[in-house]
C-alpha atoms as a PDB file:
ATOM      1  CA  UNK A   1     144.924  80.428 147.458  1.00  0.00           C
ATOM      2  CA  UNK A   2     147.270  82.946 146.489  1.00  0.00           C
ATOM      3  CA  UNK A   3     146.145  83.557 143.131  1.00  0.00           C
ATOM      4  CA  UNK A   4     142.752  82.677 141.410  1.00  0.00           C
ATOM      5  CA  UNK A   5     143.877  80.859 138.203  1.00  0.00           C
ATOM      6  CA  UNK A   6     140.119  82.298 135.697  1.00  0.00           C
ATOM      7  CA  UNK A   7     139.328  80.870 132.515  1.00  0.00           C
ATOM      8  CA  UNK A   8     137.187  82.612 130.167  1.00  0.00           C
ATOM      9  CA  UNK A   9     135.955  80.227 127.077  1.00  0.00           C
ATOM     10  CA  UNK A  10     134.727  82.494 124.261  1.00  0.00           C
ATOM     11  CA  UNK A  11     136.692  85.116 122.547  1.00  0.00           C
ATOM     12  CA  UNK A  12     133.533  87.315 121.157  1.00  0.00           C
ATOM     13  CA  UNK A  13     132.633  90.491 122.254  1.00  0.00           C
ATOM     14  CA  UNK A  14     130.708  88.744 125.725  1.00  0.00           C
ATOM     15  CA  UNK A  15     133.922  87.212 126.304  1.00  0.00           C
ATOM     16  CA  UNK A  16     136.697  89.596 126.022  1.00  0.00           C
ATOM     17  CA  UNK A  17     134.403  92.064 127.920  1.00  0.00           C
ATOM     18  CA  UNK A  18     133.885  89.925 131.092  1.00  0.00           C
ATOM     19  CA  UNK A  19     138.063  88.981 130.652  1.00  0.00           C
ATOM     20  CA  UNK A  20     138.813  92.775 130.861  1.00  0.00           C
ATOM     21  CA  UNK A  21     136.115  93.537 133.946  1.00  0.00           C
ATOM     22  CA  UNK A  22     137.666  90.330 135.937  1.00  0.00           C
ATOM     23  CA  UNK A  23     140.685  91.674 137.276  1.00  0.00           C
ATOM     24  CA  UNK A  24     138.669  95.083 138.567  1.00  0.00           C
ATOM     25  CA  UNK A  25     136.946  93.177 141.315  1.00  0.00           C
ATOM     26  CA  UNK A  26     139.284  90.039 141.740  1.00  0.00           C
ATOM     27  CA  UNK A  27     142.233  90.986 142.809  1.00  0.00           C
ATOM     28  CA  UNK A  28     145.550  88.627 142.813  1.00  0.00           C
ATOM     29  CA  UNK A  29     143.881  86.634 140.028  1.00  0.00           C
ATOM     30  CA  UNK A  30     145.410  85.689 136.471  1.00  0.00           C
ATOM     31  CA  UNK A  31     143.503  85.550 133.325  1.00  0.00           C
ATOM     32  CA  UNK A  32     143.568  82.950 130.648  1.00  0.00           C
ATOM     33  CA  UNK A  33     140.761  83.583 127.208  1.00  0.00           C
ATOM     34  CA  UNK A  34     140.553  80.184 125.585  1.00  0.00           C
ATOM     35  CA  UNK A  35     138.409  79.564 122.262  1.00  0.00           C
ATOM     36  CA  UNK A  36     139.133  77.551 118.742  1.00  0.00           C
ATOM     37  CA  UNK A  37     138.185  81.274 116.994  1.00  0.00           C
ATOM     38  CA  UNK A  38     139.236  84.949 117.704  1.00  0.00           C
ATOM     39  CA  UNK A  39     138.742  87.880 115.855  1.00  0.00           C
ATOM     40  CA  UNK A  40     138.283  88.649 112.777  1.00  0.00           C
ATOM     41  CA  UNK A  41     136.422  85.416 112.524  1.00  0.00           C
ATOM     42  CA  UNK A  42     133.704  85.251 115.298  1.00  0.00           C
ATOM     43  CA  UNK A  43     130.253  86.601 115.074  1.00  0.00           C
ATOM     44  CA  UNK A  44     130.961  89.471 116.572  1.00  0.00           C
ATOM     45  CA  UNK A  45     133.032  90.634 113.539  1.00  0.00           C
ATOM     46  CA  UNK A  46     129.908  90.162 111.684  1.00  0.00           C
ATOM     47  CA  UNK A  47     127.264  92.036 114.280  1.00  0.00           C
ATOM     48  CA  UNK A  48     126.940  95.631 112.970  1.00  0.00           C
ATOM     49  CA  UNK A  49     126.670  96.582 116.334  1.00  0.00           C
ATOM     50  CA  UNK A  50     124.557  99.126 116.886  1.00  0.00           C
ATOM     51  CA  UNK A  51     123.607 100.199 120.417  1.00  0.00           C
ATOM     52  CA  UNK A  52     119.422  99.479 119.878  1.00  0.00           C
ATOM     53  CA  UNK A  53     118.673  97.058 123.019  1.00  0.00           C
ATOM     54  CA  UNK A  54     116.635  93.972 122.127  1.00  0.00           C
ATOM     55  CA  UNK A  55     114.042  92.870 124.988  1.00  0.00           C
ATOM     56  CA  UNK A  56     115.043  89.323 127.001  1.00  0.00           C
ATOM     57  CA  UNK A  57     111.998  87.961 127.939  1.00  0.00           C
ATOM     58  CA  UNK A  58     112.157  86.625 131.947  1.00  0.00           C
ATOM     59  CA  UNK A  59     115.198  89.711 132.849  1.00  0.00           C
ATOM     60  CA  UNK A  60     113.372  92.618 134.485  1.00  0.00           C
ATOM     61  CA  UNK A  61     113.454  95.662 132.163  1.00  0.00           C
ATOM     62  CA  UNK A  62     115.225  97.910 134.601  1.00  0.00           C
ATOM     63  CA  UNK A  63     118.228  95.074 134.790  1.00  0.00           C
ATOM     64  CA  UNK A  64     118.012  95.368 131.163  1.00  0.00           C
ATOM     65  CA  UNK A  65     118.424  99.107 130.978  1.00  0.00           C
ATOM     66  CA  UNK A  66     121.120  98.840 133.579  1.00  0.00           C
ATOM     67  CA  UNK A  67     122.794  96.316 131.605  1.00  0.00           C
ATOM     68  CA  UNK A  68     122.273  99.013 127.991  1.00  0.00           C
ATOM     69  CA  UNK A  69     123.138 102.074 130.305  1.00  0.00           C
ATOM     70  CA  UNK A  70     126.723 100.457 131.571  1.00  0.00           C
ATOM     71  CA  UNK A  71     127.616  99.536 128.290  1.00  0.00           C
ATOM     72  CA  UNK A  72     126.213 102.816 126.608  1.00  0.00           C
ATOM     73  CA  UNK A  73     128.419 104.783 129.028  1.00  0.00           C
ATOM     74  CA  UNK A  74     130.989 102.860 128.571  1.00  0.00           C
ATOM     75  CA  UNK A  75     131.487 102.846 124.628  1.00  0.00           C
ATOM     76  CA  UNK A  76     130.393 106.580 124.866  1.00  0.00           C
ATOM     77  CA  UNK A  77     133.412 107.251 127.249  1.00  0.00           C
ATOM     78  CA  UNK A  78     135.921 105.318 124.677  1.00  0.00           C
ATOM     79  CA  UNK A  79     134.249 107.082 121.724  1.00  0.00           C
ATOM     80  CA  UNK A  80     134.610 110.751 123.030  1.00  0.00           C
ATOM     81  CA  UNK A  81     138.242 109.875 123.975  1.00  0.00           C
ATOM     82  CA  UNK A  82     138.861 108.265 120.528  1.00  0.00           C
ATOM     83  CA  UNK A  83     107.253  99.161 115.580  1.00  0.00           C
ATOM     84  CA  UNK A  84     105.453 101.048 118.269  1.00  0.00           C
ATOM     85  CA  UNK A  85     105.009 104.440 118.389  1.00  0.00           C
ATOM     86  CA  UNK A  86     105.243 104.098 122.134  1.00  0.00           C
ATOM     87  CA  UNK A  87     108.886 105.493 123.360  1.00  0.00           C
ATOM     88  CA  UNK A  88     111.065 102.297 123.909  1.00  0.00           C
ATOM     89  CA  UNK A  89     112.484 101.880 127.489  1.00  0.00           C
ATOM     90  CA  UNK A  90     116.459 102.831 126.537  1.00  0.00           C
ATOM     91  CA  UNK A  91     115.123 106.285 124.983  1.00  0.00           C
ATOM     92  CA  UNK A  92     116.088 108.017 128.057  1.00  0.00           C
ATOM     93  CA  UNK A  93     119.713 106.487 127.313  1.00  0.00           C
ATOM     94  CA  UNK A  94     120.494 107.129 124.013  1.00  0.00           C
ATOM     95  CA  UNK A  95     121.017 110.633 122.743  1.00  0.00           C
ATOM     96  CA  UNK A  96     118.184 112.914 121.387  1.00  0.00           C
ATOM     97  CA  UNK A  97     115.564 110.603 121.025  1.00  0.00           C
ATOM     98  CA  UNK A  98     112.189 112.126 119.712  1.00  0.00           C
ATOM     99  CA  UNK A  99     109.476 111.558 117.000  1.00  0.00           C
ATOM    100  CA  UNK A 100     110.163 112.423 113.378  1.00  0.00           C
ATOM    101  CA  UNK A 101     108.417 115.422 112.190  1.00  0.00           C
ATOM    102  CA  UNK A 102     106.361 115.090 109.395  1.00  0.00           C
ATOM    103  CA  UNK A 103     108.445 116.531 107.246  1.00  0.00           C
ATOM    104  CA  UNK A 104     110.817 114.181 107.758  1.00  0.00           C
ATOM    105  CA  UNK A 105     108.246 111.422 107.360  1.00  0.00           C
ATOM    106  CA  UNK A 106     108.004 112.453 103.900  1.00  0.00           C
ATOM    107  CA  UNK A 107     110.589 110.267 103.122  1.00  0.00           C
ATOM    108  CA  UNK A 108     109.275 107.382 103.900  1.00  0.00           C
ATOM    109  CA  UNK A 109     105.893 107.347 102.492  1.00  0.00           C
ATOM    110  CA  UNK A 110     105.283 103.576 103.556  1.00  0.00           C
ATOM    111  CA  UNK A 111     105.537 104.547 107.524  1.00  0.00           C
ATOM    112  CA  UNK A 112     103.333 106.381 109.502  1.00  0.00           C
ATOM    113  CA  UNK A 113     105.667 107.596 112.294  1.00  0.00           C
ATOM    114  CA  UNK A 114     109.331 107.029 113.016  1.00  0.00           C
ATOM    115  CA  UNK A 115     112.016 108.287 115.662  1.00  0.00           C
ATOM    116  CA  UNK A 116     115.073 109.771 115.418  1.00  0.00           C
ATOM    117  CA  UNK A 117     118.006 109.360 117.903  1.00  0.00           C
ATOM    118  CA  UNK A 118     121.628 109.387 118.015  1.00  0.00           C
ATOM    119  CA  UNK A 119     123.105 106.077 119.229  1.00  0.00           C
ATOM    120  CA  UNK A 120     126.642 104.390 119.194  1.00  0.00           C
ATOM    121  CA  UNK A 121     128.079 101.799 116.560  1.00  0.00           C
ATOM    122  CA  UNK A 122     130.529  99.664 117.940  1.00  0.00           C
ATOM    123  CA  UNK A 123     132.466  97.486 115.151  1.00  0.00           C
ATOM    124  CA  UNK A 124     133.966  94.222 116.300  1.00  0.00           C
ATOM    125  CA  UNK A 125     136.965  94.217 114.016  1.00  0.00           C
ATOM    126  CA  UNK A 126     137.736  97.248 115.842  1.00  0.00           C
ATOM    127  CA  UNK A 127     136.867  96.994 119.370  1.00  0.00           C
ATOM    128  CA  UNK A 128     137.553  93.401 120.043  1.00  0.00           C
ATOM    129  CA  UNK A 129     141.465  93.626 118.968  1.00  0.00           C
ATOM    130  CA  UNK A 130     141.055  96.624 121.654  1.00  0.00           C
ATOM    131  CA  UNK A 131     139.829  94.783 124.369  1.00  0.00           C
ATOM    132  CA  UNK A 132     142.756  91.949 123.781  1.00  0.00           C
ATOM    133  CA  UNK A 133     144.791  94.406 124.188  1.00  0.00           C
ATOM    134  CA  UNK A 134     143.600  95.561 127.516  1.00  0.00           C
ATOM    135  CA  UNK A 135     143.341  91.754 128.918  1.00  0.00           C
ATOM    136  CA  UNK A 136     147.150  91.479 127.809  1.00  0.00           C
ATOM    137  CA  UNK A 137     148.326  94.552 128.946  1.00  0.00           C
ATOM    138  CA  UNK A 138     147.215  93.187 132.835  1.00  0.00           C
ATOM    139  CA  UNK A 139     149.445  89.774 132.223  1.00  0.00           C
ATOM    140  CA  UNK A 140     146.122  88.076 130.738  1.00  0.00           C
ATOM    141  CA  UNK A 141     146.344  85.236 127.764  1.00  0.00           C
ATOM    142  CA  UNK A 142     144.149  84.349 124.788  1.00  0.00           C
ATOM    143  CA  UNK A 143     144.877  80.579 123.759  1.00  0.00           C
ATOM    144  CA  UNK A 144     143.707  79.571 120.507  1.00  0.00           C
ATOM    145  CA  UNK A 145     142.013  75.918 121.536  1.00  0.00           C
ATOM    146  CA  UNK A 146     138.777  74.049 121.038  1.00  0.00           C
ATOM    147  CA  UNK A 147     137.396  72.818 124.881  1.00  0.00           C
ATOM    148  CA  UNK A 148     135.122  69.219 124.790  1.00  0.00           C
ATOM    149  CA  UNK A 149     134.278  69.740 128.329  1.00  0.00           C
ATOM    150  CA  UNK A 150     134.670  72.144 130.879  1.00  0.00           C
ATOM    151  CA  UNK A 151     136.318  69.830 133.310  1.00  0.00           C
ATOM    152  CA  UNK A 152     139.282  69.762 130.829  1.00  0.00           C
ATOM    153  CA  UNK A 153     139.965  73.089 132.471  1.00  0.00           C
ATOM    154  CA  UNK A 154     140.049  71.615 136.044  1.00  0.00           C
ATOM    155  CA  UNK A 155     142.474  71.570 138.143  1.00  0.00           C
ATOM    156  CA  UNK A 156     144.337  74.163 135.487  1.00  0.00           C
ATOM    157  CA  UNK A 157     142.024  76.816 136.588  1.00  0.00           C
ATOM    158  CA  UNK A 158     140.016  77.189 139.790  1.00  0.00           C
ATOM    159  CA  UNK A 159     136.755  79.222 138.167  1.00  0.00           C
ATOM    160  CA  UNK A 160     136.229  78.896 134.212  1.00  0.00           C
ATOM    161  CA  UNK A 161     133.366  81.921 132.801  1.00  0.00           C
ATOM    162  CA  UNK A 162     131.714  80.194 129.854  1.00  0.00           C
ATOM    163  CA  UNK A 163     130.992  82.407 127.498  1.00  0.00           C
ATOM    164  CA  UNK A 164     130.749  79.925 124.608  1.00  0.00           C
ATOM    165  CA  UNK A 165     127.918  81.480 123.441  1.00  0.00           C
ATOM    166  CA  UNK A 166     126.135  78.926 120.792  1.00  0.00           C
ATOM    167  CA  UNK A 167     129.313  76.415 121.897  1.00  0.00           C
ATOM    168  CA  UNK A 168     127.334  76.254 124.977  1.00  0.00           C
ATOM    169  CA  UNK A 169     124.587  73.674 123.112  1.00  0.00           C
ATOM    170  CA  UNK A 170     127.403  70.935 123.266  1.00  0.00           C
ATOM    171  CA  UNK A 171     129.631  72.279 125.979  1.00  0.00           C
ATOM    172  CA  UNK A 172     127.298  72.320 129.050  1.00  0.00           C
ATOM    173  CA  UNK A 173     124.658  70.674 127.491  1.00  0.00           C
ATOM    174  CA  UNK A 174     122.110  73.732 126.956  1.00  0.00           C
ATOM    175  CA  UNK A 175     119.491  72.397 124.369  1.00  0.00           C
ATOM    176  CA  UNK A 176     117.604  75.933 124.679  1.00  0.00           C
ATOM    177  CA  UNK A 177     119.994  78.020 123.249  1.00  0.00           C
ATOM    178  CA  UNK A 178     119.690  77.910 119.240  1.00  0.00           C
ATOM    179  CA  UNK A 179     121.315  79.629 115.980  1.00  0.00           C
ATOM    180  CA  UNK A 180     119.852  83.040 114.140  1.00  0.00           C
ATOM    181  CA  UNK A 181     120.739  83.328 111.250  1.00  0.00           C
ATOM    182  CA  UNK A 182     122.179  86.959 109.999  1.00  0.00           C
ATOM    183  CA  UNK A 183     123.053  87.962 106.143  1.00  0.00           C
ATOM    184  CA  UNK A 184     124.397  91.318 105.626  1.00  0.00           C
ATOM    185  CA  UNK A 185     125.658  93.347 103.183  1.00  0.00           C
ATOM    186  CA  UNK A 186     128.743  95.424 103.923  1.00  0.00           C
ATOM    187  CA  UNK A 187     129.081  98.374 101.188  1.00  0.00           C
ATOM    188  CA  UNK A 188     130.647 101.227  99.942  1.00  0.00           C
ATOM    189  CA  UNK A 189     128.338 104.445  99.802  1.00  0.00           C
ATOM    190  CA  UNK A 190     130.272 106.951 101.605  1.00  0.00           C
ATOM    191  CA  UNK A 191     127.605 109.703 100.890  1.00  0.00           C
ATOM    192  CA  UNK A 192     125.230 107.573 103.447  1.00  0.00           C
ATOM    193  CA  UNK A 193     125.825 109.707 106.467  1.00  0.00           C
ATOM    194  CA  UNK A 194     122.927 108.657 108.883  1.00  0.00           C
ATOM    195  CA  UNK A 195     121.454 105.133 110.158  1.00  0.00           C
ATOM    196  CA  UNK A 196     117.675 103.891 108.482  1.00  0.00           C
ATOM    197  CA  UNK A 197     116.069 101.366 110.152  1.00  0.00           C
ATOM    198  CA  UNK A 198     112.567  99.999 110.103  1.00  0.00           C
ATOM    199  CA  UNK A 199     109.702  99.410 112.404  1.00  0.00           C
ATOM    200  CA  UNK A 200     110.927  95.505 112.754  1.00  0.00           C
ATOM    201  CA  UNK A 201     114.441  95.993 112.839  1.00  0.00           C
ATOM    202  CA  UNK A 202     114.791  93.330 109.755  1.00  0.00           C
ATOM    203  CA  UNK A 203     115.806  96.170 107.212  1.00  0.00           C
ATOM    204  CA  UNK A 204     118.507  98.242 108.358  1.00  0.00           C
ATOM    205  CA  UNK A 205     120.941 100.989 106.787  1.00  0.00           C
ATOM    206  CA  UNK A 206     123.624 101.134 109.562  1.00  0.00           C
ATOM    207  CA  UNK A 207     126.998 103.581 108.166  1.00  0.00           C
ATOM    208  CA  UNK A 208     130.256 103.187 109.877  1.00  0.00           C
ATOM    209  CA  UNK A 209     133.507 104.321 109.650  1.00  0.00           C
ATOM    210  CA  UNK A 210     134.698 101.924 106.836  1.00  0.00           C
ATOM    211  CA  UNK A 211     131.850 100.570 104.960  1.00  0.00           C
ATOM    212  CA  UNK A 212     127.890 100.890 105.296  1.00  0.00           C
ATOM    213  CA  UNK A 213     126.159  97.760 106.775  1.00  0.00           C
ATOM    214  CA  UNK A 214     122.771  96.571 105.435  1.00  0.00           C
ATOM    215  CA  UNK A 215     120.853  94.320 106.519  1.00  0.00           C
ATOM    216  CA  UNK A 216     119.021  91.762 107.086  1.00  0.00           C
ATOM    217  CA  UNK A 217     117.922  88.498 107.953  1.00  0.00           C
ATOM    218  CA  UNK A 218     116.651  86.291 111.031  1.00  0.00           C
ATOM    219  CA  UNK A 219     116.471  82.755 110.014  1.00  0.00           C
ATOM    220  CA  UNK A 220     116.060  80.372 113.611  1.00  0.00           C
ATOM    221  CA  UNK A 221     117.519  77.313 113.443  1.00  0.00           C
ATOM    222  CA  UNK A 222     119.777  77.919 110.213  1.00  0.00           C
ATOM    223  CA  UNK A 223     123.212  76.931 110.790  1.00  0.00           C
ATOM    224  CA  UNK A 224     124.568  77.350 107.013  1.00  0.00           C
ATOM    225  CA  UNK A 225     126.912  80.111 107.226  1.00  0.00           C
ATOM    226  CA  UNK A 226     127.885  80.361 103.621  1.00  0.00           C
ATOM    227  CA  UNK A 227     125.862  83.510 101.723  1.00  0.00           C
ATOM    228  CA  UNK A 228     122.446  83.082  99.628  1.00  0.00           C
ATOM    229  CA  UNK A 229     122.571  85.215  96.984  1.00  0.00           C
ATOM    230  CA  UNK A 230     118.856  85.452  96.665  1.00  0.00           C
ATOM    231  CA  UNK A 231     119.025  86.775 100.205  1.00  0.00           C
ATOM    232  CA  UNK A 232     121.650  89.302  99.050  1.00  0.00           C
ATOM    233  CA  UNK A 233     119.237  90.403  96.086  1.00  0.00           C
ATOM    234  CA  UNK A 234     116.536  90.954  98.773  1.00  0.00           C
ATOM    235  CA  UNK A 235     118.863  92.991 101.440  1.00  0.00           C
ATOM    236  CA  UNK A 236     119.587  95.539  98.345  1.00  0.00           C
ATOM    237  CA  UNK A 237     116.260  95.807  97.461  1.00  0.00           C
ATOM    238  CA  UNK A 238     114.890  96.401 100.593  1.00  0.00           C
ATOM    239  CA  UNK A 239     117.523  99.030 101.696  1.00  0.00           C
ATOM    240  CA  UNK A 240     116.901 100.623  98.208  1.00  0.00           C
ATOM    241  CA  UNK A 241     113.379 101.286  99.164  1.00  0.00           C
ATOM    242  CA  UNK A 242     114.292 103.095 102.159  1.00  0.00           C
ATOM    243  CA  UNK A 243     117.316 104.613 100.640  1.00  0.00           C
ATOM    244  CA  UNK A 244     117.074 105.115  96.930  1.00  0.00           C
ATOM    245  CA  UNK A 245     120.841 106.071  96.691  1.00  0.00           C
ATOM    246  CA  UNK A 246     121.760 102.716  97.437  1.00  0.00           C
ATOM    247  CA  UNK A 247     121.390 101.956  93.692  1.00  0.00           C
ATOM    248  CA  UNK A 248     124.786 102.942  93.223  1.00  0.00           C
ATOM    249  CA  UNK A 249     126.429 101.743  96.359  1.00  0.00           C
ATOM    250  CA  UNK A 250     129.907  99.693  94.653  1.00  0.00           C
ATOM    251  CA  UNK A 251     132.063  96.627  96.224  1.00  0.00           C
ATOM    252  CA  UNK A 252     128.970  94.833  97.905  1.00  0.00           C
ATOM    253  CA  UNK A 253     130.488  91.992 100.455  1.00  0.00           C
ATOM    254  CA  UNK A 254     127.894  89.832 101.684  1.00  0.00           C
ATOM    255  CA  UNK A 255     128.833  88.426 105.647  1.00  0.00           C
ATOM    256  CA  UNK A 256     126.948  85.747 107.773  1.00  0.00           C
ATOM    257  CA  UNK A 257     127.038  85.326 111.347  1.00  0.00           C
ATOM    258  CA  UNK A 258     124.813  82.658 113.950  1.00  0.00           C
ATOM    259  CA  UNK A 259     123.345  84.887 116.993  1.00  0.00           C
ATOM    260  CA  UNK A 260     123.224  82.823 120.022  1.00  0.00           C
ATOM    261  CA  UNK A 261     119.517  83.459 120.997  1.00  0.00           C
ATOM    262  CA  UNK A 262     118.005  81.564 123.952  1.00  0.00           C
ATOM    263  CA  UNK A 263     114.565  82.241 125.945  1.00  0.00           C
ATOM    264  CA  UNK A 264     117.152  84.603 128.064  1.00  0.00           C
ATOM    265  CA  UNK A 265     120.394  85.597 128.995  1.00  0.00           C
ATOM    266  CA  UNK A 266     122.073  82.471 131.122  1.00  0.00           C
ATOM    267  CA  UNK A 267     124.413  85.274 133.874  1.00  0.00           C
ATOM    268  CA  UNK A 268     124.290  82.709 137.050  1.00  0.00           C
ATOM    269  CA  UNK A 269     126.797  80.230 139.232  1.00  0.00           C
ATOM    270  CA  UNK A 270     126.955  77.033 138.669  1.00  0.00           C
ATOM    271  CA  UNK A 271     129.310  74.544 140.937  1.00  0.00           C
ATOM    272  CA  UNK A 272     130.034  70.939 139.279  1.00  0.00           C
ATOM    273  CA  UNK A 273     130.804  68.232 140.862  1.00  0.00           C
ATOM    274  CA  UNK A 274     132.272  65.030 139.514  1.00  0.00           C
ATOM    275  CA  UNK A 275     133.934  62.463 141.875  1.00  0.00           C
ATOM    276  CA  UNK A 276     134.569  64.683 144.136  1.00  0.00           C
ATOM    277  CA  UNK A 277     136.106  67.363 142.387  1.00  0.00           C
ATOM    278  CA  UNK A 278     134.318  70.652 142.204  1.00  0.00           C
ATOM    279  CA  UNK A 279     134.625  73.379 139.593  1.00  0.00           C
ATOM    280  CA  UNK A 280     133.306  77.092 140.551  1.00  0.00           C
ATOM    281  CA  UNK A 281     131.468  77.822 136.762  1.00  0.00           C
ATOM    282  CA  UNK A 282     129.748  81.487 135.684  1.00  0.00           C
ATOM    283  CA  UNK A 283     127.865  80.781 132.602  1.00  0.00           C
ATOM    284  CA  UNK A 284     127.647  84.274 130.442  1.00  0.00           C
ATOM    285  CA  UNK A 285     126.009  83.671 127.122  1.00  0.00           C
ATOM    286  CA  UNK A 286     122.694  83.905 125.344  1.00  0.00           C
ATOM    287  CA  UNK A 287     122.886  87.648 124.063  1.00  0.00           C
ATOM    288  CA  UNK A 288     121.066  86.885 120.673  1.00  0.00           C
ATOM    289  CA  UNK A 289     120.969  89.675 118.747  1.00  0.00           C
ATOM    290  CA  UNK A 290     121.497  91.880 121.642  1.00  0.00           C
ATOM    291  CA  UNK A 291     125.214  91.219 122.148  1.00  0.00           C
ATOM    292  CA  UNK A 292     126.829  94.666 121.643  1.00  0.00           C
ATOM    293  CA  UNK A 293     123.854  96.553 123.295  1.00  0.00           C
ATOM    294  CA  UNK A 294     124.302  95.003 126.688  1.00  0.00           C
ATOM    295  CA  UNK A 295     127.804  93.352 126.954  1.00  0.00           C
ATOM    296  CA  UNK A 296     129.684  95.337 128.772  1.00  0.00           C
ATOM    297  CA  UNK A 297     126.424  95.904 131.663  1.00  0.00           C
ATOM    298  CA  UNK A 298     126.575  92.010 131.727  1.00  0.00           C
ATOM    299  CA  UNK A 299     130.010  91.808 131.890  1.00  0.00           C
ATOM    300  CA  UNK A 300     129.980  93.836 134.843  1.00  0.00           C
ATOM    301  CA  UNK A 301     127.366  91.382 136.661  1.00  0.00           C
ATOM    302  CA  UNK A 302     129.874  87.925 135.115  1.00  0.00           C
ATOM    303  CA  UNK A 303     132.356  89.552 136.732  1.00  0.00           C
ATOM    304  CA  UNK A 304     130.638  90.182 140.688  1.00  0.00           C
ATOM    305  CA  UNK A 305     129.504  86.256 140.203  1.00  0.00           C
ATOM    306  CA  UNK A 306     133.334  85.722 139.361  1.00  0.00           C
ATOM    307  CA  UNK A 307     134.212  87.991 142.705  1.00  0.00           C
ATOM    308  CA  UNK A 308     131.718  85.719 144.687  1.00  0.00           C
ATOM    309  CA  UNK A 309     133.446  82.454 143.290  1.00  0.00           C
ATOM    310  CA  UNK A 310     136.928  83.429 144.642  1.00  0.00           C
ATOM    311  CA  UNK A 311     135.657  84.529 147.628  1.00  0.00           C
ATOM    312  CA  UNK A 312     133.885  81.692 148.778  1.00  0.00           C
ATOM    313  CA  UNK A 313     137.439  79.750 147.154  1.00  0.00           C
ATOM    314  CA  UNK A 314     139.724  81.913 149.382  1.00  0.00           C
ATOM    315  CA  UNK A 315     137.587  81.935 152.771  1.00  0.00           C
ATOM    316  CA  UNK A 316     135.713  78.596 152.667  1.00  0.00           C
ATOM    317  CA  UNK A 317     133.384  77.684 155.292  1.00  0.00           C
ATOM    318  CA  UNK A 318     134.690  75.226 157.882  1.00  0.00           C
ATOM    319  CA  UNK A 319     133.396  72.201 158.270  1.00  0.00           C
ATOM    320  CA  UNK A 320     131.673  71.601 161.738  1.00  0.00           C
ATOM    321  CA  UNK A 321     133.353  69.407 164.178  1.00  0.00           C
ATOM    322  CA  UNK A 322     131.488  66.282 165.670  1.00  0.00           C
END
């Protein structure tokens, strides 16, 4: 096999990442990013993407902060070029992080300790339309098309990544992976200069370079991607109380997005077989609300299970002789 014909499906942030990593450790290969939605309309145009690492339950923490460190390092490197009181294990990655004094406590009368870091915010509508162009600049394609089955790939492509995210429920037949819900509120308050979020991580005051992002909500099992206003009323109110200045925050636009949660993130090979045919599969979904934190450390790892695919493609093992 001269060259490995790769299919990503998914065109969110999980996605694009893992298409741009490919080519790094498979060389000779051609890339091909299918999915029925691409930015500005996938959830990852709705995340507000800050870098604040959720836990996976089942991954090893140190794969975790492997996974937050490579993508930390990464987004710091483009960026320079362009409720425990317990430190969490990512402080040592982040920039700065410490407890607030009690003077600044003050503000925030309602908590009784709080930390203060300095951490990235990566914006899909942004970075996403910057990672197509990287997979296009290497000869790569993004096909706008909605896949019933994997083996509709096959013999097109000899590995497909599936990175369907919550597509994955009917697409490989996952029934563990499951829809949160997330309202926000994207505003203008130019004034708000720093990020405010609380103990949970529910209520969140999250600036960025075009609008100020406040959220939120985590509904499981809500599909309904169409606003609630009542939900809206409750964002503002809640951000208010944590940042009275809010009051007069103008040209509120509310956004909803499904996280693809799942007991943990699905990052292994899979090889199917159907009469006789085989199909070399990396499933790379399941991020939740943890997408942005960790998607370029677990693109990294998609992309050696990729390597390993075409490997055992281009030197398989002979079969004994009788």
């Amino acid at each position: 096999m001269d060259t490995a014909r790769i299919a990503v499906v998914g065109a969110g942030v999980v996605g694009l990442a893992t298409a741009v990593r490919i080519p790094h450790l498979v060389p000779r290969c051609s890339i091909t990013v299918i999915s029925d939605t691409s930015t500005p309309g996938t959830t990852s145009d709705v995340a507000a993407g800050m870098l604040i690492p959720h836990a996976y339950p089942g991954t090893p923490l140190q794969k975790q902060k492997q996974w937050f460190r490579e993508t930390f390092d990464h987004l710091w490197q483009i960026f320079r070029s362009l409720a425990t009181e317990e430190a969490p294990f990512w402080a040592d990655v982040v920039l700065g992080f410490r407890k607030m004094t009690e003077a600044e406590l003050r503000k925030f009368p309602q908590h009784a300790f709080g930390h203060t870091f300095t951490t990235l915010k990566c914006e899909g509508p942004t970075y996403l339309p910057w990672l197509e162009k990287r997979i296009k600049e290497r000869g790569g394609r993004i096909l706008t098309r909605r896949i019933g089955s994997l083996w509709e790939l096959h013999p097109s492509f000899d590995v497909v990544v599936n990175c369907s995210g919550l597509g994955s429920r009917q697409l490989v037949g996952d029934s563990k992976i499951f829809p949160v819900r997330g309202q926000v509120l994207q505003v203008q308050a130019p004034w708000v200069k720093h990020f405010i979020r609380d103990g949970s991580g529910l209520t969140y005051i999250y600036p960025g370079a075009a609008s100020v992002t406040l959220g939120g909500t985590r509904q499981e099992g809500d599909w309904n991607l169409s606003p609630d206003a009542g939900i809206s009323r409750d964002i503002l109110s809640r951000c208010c109380a944590l940042e009275p200045s809010l009051h007069g925050a103008f040209d509120i636009r509310e956004k909803v997005g499904l996280r693809p949660c799942r007991p943990g993130v699905r990052l292994q090979k899979e090889l199917l077989v159907r009469d006789g045919r085989k199909l070399p599969v990396v499933h790379h979904y399941g991020h939740g609300s943890g997408g942005f934190s960790v998607h370029w450390g677990t693109a990294l790892e998609a992309a050696r299970l990729v390597s390993e695919c075409v490997q055992t493609l281009r030197n398989p093992t002979p079969k004994p002789k009788l």
